[in-house]
Protein backbone atom coordinates (compact mmCIF):
# COMPACT_ATOMS: atom_id res chain seq x y z
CA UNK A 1 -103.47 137.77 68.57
CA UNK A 2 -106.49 136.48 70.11
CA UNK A 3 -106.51 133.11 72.77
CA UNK A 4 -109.58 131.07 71.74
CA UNK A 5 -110.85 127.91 72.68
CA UNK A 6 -110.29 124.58 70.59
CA UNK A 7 -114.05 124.17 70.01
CA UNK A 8 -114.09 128.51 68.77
CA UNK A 9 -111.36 127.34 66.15
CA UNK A 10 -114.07 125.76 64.54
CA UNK A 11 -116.90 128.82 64.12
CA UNK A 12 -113.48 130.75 62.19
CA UNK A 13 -113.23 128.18 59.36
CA UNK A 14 -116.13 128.20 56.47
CA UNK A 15 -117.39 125.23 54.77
CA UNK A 16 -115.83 124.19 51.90
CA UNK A 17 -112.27 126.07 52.83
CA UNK A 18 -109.12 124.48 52.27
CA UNK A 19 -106.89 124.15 55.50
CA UNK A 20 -103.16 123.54 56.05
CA UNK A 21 -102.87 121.19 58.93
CA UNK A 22 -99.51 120.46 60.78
CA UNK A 23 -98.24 117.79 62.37
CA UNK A 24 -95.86 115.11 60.91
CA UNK A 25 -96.25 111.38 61.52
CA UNK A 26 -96.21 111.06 65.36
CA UNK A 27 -94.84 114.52 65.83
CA UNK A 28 -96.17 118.31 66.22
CA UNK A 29 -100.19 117.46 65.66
CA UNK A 30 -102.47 120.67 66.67
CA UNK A 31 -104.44 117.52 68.72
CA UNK A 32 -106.68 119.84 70.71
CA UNK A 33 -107.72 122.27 68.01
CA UNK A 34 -108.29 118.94 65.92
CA UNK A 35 -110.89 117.44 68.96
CA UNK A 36 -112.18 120.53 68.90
CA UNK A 37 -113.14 120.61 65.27
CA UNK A 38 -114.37 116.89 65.59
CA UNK A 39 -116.55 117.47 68.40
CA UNK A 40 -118.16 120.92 66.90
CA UNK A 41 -118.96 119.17 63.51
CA UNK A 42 -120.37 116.30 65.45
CA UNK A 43 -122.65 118.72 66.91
CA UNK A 44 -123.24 121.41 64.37
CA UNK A 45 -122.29 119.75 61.19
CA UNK A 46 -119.85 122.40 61.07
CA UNK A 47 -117.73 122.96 59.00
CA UNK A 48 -117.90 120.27 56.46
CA UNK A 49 -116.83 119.68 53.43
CA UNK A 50 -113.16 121.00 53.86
CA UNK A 51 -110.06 119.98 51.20
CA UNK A 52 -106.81 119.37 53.89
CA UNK A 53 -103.85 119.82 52.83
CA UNK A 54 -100.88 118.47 54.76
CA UNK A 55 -97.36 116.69 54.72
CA UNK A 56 -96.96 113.46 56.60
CA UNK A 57 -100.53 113.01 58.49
CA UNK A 58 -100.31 112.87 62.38
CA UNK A 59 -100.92 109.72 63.63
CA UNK A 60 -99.31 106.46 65.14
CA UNK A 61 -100.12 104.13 62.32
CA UNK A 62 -103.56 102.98 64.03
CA UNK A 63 -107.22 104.32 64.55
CA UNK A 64 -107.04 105.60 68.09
CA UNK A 65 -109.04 109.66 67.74
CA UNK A 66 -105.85 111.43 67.30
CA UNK A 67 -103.69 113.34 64.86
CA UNK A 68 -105.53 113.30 61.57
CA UNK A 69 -107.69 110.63 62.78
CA UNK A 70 -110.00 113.21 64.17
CA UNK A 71 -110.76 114.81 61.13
CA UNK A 72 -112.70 111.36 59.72
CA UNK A 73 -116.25 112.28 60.42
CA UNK A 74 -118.20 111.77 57.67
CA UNK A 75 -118.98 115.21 55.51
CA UNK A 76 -116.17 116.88 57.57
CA UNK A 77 -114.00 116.72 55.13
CA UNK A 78 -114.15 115.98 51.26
CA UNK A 79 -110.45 115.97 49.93
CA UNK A 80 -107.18 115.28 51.33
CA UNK A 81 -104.35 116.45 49.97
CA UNK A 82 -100.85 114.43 51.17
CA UNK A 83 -97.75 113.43 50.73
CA UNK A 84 -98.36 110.40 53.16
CA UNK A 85 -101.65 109.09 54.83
CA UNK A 86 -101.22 105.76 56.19
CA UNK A 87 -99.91 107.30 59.94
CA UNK A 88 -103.49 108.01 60.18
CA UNK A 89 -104.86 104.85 59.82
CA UNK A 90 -108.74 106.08 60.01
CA UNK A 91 -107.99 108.54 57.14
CA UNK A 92 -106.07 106.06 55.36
CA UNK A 93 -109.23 103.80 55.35
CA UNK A 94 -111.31 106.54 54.07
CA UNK A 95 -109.55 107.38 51.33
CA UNK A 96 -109.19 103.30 50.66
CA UNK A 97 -113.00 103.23 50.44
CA UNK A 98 -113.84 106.18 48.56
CA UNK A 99 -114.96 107.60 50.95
CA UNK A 100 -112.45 111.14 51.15
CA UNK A 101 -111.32 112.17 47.61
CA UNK A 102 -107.55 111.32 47.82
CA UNK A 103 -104.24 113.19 46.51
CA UNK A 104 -100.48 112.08 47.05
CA UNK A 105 -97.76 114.44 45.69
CA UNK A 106 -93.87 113.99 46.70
CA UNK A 107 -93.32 115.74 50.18
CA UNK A 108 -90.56 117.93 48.64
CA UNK A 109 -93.46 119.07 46.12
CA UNK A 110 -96.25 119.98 49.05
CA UNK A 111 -93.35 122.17 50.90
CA UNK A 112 -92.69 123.90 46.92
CA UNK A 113 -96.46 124.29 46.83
CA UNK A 114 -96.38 126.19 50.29
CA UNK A 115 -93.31 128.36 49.00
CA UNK A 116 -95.72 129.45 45.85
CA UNK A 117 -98.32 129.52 47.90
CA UNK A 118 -96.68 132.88 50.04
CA UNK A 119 -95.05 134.30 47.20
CA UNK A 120 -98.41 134.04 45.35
CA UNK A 121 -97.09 132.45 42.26
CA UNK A 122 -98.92 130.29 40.01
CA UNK A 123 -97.14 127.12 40.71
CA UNK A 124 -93.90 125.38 40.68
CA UNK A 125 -91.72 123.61 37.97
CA UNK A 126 -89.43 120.72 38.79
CA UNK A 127 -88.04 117.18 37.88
CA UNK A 128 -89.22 115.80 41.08
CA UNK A 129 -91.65 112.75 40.01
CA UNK A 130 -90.90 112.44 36.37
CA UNK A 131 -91.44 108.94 35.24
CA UNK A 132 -93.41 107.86 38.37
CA UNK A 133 -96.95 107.82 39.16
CA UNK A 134 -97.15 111.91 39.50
CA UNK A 135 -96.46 111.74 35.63
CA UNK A 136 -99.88 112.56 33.89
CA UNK A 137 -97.56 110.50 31.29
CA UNK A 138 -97.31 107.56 33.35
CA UNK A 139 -100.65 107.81 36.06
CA UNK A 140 -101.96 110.28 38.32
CA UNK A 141 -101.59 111.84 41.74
CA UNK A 142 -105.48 111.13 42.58
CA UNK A 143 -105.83 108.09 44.39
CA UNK A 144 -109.14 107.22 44.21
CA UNK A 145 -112.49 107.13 41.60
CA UNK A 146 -113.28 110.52 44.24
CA UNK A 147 -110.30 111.89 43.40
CA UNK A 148 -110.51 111.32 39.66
CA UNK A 149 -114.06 112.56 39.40
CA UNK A 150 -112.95 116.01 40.25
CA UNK A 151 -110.77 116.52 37.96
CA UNK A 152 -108.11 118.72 39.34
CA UNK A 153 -105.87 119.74 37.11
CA UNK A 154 -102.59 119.67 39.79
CA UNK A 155 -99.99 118.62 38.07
CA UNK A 156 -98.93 118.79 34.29
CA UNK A 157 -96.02 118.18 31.69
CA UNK A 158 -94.12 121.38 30.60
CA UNK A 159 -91.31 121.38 28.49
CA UNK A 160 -88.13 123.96 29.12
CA UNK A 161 -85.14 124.02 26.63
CA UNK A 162 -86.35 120.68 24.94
CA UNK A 163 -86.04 118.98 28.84
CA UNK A 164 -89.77 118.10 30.41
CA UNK A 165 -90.64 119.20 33.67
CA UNK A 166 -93.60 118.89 36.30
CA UNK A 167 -95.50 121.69 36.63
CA UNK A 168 -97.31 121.38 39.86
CA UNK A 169 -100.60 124.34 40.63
CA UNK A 170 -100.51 126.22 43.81
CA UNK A 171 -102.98 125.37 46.03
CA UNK A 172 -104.31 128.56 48.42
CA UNK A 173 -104.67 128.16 52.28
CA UNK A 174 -107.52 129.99 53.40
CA UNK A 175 -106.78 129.00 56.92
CA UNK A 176 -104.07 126.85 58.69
CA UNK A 177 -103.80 124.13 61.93
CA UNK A 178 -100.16 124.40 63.79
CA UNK A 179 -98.44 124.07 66.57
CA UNK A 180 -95.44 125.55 68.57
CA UNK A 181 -94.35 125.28 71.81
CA UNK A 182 -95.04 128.50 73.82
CA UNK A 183 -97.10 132.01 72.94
CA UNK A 184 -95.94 135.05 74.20
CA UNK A 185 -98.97 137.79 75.06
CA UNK A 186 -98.40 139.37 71.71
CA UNK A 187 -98.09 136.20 69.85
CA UNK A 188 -94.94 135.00 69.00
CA UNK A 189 -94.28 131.39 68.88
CA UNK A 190 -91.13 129.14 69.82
CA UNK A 191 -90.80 125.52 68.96
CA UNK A 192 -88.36 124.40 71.30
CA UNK A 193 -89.91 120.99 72.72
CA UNK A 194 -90.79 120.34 69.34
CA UNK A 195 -88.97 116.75 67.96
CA UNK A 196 -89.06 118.29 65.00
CA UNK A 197 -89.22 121.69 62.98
CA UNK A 198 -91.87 120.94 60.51
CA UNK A 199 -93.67 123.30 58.17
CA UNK A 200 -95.77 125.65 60.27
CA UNK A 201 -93.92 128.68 59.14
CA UNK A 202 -94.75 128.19 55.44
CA UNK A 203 -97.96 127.22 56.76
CA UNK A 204 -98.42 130.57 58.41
CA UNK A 205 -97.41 132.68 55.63
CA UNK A 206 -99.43 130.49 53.03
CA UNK A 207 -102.78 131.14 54.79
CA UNK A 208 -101.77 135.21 56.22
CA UNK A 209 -100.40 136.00 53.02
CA UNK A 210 -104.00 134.44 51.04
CA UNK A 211 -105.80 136.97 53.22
CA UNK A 212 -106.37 133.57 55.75
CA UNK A 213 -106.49 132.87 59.29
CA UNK A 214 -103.71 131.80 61.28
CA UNK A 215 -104.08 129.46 64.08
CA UNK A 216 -101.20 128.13 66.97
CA UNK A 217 -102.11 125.21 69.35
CA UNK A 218 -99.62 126.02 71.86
CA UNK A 219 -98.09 124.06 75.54
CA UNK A 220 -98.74 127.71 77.56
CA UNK A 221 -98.55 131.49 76.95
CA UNK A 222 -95.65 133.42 78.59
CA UNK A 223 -94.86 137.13 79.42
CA UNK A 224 -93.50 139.05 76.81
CA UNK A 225 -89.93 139.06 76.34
CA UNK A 226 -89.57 135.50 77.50
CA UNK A 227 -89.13 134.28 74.44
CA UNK A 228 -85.53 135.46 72.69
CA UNK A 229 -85.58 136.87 69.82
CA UNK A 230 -83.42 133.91 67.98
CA UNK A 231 -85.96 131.48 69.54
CA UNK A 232 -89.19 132.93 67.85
CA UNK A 233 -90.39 130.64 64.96
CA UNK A 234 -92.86 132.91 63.72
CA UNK A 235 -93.79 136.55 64.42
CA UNK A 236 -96.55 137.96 66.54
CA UNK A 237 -97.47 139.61 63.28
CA UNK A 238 -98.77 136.88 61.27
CA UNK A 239 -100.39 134.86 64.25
CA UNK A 240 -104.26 135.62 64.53
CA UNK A 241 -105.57 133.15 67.44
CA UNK A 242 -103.81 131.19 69.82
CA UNK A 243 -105.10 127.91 71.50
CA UNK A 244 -103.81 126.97 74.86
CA UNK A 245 -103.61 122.70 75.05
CA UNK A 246 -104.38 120.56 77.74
CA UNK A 247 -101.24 118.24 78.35
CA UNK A 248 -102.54 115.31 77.27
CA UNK A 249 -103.56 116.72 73.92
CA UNK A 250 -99.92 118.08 73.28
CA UNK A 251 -97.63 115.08 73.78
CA UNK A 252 -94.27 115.61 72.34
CA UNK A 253 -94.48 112.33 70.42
CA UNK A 254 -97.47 110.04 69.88
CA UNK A 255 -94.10 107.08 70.87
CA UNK A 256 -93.88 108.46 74.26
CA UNK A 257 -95.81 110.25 77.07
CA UNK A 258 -93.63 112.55 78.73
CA UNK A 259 -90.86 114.91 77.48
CA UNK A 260 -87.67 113.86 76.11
CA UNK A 261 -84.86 116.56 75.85
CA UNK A 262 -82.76 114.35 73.83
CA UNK A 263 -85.65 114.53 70.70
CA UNK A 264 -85.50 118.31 70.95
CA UNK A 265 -81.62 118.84 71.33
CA UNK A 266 -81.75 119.99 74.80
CA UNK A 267 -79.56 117.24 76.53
CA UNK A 268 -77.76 114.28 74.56
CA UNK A 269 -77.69 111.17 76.87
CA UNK A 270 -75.06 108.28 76.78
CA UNK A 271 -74.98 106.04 73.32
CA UNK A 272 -75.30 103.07 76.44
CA UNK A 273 -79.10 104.63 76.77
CA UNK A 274 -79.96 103.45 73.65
CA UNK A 275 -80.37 99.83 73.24
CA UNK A 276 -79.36 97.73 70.93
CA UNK A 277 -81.91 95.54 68.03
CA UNK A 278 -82.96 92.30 68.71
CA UNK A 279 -81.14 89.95 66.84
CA UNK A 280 -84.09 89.01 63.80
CA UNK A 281 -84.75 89.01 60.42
CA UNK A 282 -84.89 93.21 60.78
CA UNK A 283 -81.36 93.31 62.05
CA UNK A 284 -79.97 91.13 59.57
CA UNK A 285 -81.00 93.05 56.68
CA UNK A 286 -80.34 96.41 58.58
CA UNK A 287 -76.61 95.03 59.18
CA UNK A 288 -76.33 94.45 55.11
CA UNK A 289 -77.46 98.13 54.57
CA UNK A 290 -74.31 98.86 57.50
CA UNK A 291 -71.88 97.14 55.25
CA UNK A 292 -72.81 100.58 52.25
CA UNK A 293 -71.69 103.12 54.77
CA UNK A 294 -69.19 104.76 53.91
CA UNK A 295 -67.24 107.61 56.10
CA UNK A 296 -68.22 111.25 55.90
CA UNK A 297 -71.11 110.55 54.13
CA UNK A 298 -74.77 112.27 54.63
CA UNK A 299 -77.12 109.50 54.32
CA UNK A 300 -81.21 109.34 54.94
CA UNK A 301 -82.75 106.42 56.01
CA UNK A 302 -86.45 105.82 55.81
CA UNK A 303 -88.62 104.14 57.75
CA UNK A 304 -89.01 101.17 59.21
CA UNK A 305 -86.74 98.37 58.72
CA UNK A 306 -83.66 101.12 56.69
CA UNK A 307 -84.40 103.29 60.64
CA UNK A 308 -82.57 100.35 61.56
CA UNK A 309 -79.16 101.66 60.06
CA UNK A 310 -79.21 103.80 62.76
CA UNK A 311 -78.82 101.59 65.07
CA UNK A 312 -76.51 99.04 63.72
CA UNK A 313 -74.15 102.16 63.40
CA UNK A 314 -74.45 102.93 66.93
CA UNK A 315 -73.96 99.65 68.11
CA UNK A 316 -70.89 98.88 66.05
CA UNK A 317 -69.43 102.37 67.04
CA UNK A 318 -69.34 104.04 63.47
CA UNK A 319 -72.48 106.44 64.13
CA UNK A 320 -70.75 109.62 64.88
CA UNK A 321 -68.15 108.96 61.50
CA UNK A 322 -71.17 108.94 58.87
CA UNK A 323 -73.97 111.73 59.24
CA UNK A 324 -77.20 110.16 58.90
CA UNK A 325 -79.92 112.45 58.21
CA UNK A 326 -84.36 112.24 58.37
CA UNK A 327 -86.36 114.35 55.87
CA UNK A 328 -88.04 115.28 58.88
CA UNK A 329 -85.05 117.84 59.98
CA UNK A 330 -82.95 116.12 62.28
CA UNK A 331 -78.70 115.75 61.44
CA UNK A 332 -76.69 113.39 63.01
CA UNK A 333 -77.83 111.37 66.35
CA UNK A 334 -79.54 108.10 66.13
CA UNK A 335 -83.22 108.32 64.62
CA UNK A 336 -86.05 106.88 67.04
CA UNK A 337 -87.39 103.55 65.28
CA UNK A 338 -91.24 102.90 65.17
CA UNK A 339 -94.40 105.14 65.65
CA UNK A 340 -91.48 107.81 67.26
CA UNK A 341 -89.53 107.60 63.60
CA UNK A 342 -89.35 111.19 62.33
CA UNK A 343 -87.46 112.00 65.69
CA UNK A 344 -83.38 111.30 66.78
CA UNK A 345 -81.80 111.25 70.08
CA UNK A 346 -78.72 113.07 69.93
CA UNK A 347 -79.04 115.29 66.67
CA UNK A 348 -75.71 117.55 65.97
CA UNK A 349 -78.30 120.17 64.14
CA UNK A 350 -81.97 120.45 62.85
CA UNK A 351 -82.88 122.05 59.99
CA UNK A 352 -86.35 122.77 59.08
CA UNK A 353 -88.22 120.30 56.59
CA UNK A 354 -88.54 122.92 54.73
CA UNK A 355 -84.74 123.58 53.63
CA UNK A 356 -83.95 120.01 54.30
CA UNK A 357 -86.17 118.75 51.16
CA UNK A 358 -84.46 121.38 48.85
CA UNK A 359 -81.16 120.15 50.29
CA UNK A 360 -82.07 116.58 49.02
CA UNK A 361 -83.80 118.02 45.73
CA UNK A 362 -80.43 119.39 45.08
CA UNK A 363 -78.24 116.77 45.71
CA UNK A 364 -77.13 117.19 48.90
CA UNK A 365 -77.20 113.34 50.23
CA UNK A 366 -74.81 111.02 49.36
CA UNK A 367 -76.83 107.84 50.06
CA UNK A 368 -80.20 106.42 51.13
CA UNK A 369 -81.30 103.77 52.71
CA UNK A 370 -84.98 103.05 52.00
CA UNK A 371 -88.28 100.75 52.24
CA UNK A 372 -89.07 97.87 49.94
CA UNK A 373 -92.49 97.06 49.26
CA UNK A 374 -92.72 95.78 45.73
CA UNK A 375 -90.32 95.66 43.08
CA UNK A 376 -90.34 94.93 38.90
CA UNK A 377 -88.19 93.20 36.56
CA UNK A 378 -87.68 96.74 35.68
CA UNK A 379 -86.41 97.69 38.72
CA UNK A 380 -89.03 99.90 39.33
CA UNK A 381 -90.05 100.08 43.05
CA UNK A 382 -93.56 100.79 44.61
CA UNK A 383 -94.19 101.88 48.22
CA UNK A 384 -97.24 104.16 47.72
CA UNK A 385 -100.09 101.89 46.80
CA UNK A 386 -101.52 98.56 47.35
CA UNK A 387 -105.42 97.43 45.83
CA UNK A 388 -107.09 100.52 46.67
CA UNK A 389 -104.85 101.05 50.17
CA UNK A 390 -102.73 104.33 48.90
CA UNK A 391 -100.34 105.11 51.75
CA UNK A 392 -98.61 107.99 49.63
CA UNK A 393 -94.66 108.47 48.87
CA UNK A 394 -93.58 110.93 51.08
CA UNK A 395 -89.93 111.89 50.87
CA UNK A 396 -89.37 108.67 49.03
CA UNK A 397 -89.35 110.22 45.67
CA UNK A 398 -87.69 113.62 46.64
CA UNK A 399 -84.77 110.97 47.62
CA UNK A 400 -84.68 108.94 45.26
CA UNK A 401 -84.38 110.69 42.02
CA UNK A 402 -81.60 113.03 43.05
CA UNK A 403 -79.42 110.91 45.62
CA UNK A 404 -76.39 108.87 43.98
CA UNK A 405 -76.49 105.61 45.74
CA UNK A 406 -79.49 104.77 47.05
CA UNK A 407 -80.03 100.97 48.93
CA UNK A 408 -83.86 99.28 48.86
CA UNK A 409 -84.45 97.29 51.73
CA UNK A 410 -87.18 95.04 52.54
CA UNK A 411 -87.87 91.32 53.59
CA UNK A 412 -87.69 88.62 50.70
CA UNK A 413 -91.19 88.06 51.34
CA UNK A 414 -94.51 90.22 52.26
CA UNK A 415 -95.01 88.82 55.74
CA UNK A 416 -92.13 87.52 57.37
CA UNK A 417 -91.01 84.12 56.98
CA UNK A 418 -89.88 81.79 59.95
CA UNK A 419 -86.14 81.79 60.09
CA UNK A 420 -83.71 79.35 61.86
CA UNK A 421 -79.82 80.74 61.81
CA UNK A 422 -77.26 78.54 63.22
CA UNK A 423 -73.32 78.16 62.89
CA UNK A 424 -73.69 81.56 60.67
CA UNK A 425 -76.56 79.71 58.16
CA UNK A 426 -79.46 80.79 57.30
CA UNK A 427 -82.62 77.99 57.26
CA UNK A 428 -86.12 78.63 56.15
CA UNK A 429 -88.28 76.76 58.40
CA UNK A 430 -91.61 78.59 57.23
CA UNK A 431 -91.46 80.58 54.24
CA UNK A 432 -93.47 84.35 54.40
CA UNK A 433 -96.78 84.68 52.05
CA UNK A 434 -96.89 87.21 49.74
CA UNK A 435 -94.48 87.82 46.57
CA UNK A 436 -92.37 91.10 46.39
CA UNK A 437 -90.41 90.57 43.02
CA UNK A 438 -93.27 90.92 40.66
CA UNK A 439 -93.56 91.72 36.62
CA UNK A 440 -94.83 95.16 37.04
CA UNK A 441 -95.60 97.29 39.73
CA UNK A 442 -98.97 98.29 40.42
CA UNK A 443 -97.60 101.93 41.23
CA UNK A 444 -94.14 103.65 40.15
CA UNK A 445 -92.93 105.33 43.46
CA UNK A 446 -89.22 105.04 42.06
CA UNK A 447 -88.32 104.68 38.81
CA UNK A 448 -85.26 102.61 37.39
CA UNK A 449 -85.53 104.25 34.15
CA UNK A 450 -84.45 107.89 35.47
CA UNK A 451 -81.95 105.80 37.65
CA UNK A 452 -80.41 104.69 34.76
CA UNK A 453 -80.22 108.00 32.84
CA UNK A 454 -78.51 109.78 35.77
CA UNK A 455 -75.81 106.33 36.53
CA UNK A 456 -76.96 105.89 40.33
CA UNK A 457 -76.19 102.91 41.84
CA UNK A 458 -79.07 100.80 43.37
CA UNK A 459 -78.82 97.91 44.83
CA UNK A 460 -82.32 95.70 46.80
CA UNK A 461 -81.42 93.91 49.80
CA UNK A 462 -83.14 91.59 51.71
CA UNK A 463 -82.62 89.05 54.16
CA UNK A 464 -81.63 85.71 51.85
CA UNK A 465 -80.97 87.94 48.37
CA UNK A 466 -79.02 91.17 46.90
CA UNK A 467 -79.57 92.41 43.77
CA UNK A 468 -78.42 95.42 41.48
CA UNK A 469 -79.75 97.48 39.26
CA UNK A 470 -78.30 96.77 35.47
CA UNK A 471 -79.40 98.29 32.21
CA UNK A 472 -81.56 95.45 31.60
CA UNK A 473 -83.12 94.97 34.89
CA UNK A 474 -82.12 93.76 38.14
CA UNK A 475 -79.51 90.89 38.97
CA UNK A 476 -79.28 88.92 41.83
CA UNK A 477 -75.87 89.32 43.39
CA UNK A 478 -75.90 87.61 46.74
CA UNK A 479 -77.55 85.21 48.59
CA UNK A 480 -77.01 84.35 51.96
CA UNK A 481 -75.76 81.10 53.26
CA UNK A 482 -77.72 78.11 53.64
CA UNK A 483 -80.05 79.26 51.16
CA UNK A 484 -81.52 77.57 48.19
CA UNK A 485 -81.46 79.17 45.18
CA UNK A 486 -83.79 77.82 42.95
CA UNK A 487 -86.47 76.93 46.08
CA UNK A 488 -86.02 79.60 48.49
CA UNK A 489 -85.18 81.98 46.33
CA UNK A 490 -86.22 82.15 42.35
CA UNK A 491 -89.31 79.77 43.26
CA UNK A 492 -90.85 83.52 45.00
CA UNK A 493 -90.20 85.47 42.16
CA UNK A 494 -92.99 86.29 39.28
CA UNK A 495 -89.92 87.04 36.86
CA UNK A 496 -86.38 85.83 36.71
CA UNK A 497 -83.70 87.99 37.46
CA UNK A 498 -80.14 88.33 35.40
CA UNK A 499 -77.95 86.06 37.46
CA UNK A 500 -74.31 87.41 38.40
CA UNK A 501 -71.34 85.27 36.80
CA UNK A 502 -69.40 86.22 40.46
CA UNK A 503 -72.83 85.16 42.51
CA UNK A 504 -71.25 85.07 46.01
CA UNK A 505 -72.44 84.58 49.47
CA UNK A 506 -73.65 87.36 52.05
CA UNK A 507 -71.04 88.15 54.31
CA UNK A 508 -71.03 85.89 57.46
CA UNK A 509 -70.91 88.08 60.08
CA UNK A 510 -74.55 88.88 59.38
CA UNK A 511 -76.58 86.14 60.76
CA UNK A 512 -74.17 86.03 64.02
CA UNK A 513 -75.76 87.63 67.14
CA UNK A 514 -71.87 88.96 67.93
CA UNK A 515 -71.20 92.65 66.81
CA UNK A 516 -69.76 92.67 63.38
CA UNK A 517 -66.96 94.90 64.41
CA UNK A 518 -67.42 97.17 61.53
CA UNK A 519 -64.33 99.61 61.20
CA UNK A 520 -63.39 102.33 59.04
């Protein structure tokens, strides 16, 4: 192991070579070996033309030069490879303009990728993303005309036993972009101020094992034998250069500027720490996803408004009797809401991304509680792409297809209307632009379809509506009180939906500032 400067990272990498870069969302982004990279090509032109391939992109949803946001010079790099852009908001533009050739595969799929990727295999077969846009049946994982014009064969139909199956290529590292915690002289890494454990070991052993380099962004190197043995994330033996960070270039989370033990397991502090939602249109349909939970259950929640589960849970006092669960690794706790989502304060465990995705590939959750963006008379749901905007799927497929009850949640509307709620009513006083409920998605992110053939139950909630997934499409269940149907409801739908003989009203206790006093 070698220690190297941030701007020396970049005379080790050769035009052209495809890179694994860490970081996820606002969490565990190499940020100094990626301003290193951005200041030598700026200089040198050097290296350029590089294919990235990553899981969730660093970033904090804007353009500020960090995260993957650094890596945006034009000629730097020509092809992203992703399960989810949009945290880097500079890199999401690029891609939106053609700019960067674009690919989005199912996050569970870039982790299998990785695993084929060490074991030098030739790719990997799965049902993750049949019937969605990943379907060379159905669309196609390149994003834009870029994309498309190279031709990349990644993904294909196979059929085993008479069942189809994905078959997705391995794509060779020939160097990778992490970051751990500490170095010791010899090498090893630790990751314990790390929010989350992400996928720089795979990372590692995709590049070393391809004959690549390995590179660690680290916060300091320590003696030898500081580091116990259970606490190193990945030997000495496959580390080749080590780059020390300055502290503002190795922030824990992009959400907050100094270190929080809680994020990392190494305190808990008091459920009165963490504060309660504002009452709004968020909570409200957060509180309708509470009313699903049931006890003992392992349930994900996505981001955004669903991270608000969370926190309803907490508040009402039933957090610690469900298990609520983040791709990202953490088990139990309350996830962090916002650019620090990825994270939770109080976790029980953390397991790596890694085995968490094959956890949820196989099963393992018991509900989900996830985004709404746009949604079909089908039932089909699309969260991955908008005009030529593609913010990717991550997890959201992985989820979907293989969890039994899985809740879509989302305002009525695509910007939020103006609401007035008084004596437990709910008024419109300025309807939100935009219509959700459309004929057919531009994208298939989640399909109903392969809901139906497995029996899951689905149901769409918003902040006036419910609605369930039926063998011939969706039908509105609920609708909250005060609400019209036919104007505040069907009027902002492009199709209409099956109506339920037992329509009733959303439960009360919703649009009431008081706790619910939810009890199981």
């Amino acid at each position: 192991m070698k220690v190297i400067s941030s701007l020396q990272v970049a005379q080790l990498i050769e035009d052209g070579a495809t890179v694994g870069v860490g970081g996820f969302g606002s969490y565990s982004a190499p940020d100094e070996i990626l301003q290193g990279i951005e200041k030598n090509y700026q200089i040198n032109s050097h290296p350029g033309k590089l294919t990235i391939f990553s899981s969730v992109c660093s970033g904090n949803n804007t353009t500020a030069d960090i995260g993957h946001n650094r890596l945006t010079p034009i000629g730097l790099v020509d092809t992203v490879i992703a399960a989810h852009f949009k945290n880097a908001d500079k890199l999401y533009q690029l891609v939106g303009e053609n700019k960067i050739a674009g690919f989005t595969l199912p996050l569970g799929t870039i982790v299998d990728l990785l695993r084929s990727a060490v074991a030098n295999q030739p790719g990997v077969i799965t049902r993750i993303g049949l019937n969605t846009y990943v379907d060379p049946r159905q669309g196609t994982c390149a994003v834009n005309e870029k994309a498309r014009q190279q031709q990349r064969d990644l993904v294909s139909v196979v059929e085993i036993n008479d069942n189809k199956y994905l078959f997705y290529k391995t794509i060779p590292l020939n160097a990778c972009i992490i970051r751990g915690t500490y170095a010791d002289e010899q090498g090893n890494i630790s990751f314990e101020h790390e929010g989350i454990q992400e996928l720089q070991f795979l990372m590692a052993l995709a590049a070393h094992n391809n004959n690549g380099i390995v590179i660690v962004q680290v916060e300091n190197i320590v003696q030898n034998g500081s580091i116990p043995a259970r606490k190193i994330g990945i030997h000495h033996s496959i580390v080749d250069y080590v780059v020390i960070a300055k502290p503002e270039n190795h922030f824990q989370s992009y959400a907050v500027n100094s270190y929080h033990p809680e994020l990392s397991g190494e305190l808990r502090i008091p459920q009165v720490a963490l504060k309660p939602m504002d009452f709004n249109i968020r909570k409200i349909i957060a509180r309708r996803g509470v009313l699903e939970l049931q006890p003992n259950s392992v349930i994900n929640l996505g981001i955004g408004i669903p991270s608000g589960v969370g926190s309803i849970a907490n508040e009402e006092g039933i957090a610690t009797k469900t298990i609520l669960s983040l791709e990202s690794g953490p088990l139990g706790g309350v996830p962090a809401e916002g650019t620090g989502f990825g994270g939770s304060a109080n976790f029980e465990a953390m397991y790596a991304l890694a085995d968490n995705l094959k956890y949820y590939d196989g099963g393992g959750l018991d509900m989900a509680f996830l985004g709404l963006a746009e949604v079909d008379q089908n039932g089909d749901v699309n969260v991955s792409h908008f005009g030529r905007g593609c913010a990717g799927p991550g997890g959201f497929i992985d989820i979907t297809q293989n969890t039994s009850q899985v809740y879509f949640m989302g305002t009525f509307t695509v910007t939020r209307p103006r609401l007035e709620i008084n004596n437990e009513q709910l008024s419109i006083q300025e309807d939100g632009q935009g219509i959700k409920f459309v004929k057919k998605v531009q994208e298939v992110t989640f399909s109903a379809d392969y809901a139906r053939k497995y029996n899951r139950k689905i149901l769409y909630i918003t902040e006036r509506a419910v609605f369930r997934l039926t063998e011939h499409g969706i039908m509105l269940i609920e609708i909250a009180p005060g609400i019209d149907l036919q104007q505040d409801i069907l009027a902002h739908m492009k199709f209409q939906p099956i109506i339920s003989k037992d329509l009733k009203l959303m439960d009360k206790r919703l649009f009431s500032p008081e706790k619910m006093g939810i009890h199981f």
